[in-house]
C-alpha atoms as a PDB file:
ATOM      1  CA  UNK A   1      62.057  41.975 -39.311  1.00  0.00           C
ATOM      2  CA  UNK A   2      64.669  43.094 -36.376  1.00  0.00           C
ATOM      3  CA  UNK A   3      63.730  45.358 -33.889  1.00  0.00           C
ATOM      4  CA  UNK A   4      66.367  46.929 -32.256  1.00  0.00           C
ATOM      5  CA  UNK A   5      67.759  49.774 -29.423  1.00  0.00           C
ATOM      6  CA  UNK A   6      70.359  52.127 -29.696  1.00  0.00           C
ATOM      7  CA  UNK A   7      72.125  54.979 -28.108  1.00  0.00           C
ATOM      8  CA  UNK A   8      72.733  57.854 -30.163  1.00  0.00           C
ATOM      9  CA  UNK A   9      75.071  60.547 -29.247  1.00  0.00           C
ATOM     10  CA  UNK A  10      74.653  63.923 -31.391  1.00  0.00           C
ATOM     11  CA  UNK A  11      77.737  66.364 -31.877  1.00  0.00           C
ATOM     12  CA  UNK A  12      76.607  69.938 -31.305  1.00  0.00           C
ATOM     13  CA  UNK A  13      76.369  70.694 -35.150  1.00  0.00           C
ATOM     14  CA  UNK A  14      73.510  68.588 -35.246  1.00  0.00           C
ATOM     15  CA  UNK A  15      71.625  69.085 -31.964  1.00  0.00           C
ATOM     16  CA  UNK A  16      69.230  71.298 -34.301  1.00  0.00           C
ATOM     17  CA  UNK A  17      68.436  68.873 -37.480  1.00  0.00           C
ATOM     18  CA  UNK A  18      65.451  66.582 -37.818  1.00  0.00           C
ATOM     19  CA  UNK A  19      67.717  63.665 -38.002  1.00  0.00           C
ATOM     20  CA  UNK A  20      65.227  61.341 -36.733  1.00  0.00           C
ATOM     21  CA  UNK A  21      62.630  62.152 -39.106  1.00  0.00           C
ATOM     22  CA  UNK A  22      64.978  62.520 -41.973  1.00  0.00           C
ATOM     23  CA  UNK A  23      66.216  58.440 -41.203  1.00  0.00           C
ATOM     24  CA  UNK A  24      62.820  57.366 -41.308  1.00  0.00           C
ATOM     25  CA  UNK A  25      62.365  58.827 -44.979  1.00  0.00           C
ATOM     26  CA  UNK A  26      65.384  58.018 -46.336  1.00  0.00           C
ATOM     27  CA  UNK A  27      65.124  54.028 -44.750  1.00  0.00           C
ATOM     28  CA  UNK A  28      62.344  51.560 -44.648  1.00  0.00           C
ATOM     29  CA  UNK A  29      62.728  51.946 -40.532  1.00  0.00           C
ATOM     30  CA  UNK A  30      60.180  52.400 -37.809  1.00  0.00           C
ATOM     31  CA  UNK A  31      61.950  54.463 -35.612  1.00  0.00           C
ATOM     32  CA  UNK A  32      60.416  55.036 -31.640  1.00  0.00           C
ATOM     33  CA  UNK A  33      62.203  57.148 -29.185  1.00  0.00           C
ATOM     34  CA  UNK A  34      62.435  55.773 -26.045  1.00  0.00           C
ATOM     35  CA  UNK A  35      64.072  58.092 -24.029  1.00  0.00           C
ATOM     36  CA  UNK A  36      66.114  61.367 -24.879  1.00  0.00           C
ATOM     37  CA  UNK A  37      68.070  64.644 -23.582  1.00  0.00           C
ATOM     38  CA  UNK A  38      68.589  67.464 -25.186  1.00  0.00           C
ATOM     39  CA  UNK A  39      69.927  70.718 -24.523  1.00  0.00           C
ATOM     40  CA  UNK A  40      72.379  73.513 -26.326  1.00  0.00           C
ATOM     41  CA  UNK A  41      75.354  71.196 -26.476  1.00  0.00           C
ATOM     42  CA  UNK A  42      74.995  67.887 -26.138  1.00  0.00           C
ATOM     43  CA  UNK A  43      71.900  65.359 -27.216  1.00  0.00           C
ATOM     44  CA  UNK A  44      71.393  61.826 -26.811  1.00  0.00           C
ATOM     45  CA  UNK A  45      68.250  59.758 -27.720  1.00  0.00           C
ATOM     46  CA  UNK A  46      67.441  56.077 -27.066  1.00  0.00           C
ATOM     47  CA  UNK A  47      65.820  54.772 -30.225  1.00  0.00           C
ATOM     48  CA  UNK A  48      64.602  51.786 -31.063  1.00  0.00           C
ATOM     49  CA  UNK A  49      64.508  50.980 -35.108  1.00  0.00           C
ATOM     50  CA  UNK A  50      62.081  47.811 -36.567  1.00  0.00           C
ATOM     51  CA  UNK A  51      63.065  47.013 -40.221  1.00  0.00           C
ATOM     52  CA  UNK A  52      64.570  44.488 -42.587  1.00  0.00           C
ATOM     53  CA  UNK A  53      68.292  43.584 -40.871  1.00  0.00           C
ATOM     54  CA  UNK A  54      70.031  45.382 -44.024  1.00  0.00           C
ATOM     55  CA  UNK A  55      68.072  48.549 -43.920  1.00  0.00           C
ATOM     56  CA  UNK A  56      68.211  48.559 -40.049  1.00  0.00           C
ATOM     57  CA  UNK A  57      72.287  47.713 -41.163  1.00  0.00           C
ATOM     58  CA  UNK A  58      71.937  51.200 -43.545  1.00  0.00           C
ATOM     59  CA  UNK A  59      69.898  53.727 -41.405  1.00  0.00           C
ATOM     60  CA  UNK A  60      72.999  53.369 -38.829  1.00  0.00           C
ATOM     61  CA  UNK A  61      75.835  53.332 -41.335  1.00  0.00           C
ATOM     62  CA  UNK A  62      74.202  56.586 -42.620  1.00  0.00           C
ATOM     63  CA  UNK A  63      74.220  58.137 -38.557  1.00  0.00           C
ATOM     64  CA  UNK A  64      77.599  57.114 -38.139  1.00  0.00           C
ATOM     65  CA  UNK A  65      78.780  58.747 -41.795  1.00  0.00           C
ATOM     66  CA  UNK A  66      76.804  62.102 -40.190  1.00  0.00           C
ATOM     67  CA  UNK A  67      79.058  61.672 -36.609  1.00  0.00           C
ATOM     68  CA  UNK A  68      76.739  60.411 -34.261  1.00  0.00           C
ATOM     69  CA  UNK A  69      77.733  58.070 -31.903  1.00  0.00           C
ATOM     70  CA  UNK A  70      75.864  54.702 -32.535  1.00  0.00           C
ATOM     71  CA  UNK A  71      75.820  52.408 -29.643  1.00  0.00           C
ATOM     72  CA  UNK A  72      73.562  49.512 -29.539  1.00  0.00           C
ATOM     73  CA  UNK A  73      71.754  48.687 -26.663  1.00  0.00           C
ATOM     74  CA  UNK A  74      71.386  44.837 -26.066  1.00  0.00           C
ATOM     75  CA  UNK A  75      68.376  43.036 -24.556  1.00  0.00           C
END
């Protein structure tokens, strides 16, 4: 099990979508937000994701193939 941070940048075409929820179905993730903005244009979140390496590996393949911005957070 890895449990990890990231910075997640959404473009403005998906500001609106449950993509949060809709990782946590579609991996075997935990996923924990840890801090987020949102407004009308621009949205990031700080999420943290617990999960098997190659599943945690997956869920942020999938966000990148969807254009957001995955940046991982160390420590």
């Amino acid at each position: 099990m890895t449990d990890l941070r990231f910075h997640l940048t959404f473009p403005e075409h998906l500001i609106d979508e449950p993509v949060v929820y809709e990782l946590g179905r579609r991996f075997d993730v935990v996923t924990n937000i840890r801090g987020a903005n949102v407004d009308e244009q621009y949205a990031w979140v700080i999420l943290e994701m617990r999960g098997e390496p190659d599943e945690v590996d997956r869920a942020v393949a999938w966000l990148a193939d969807r254009g957001i911005t995955v940046e991982r957070i160390e420590g």
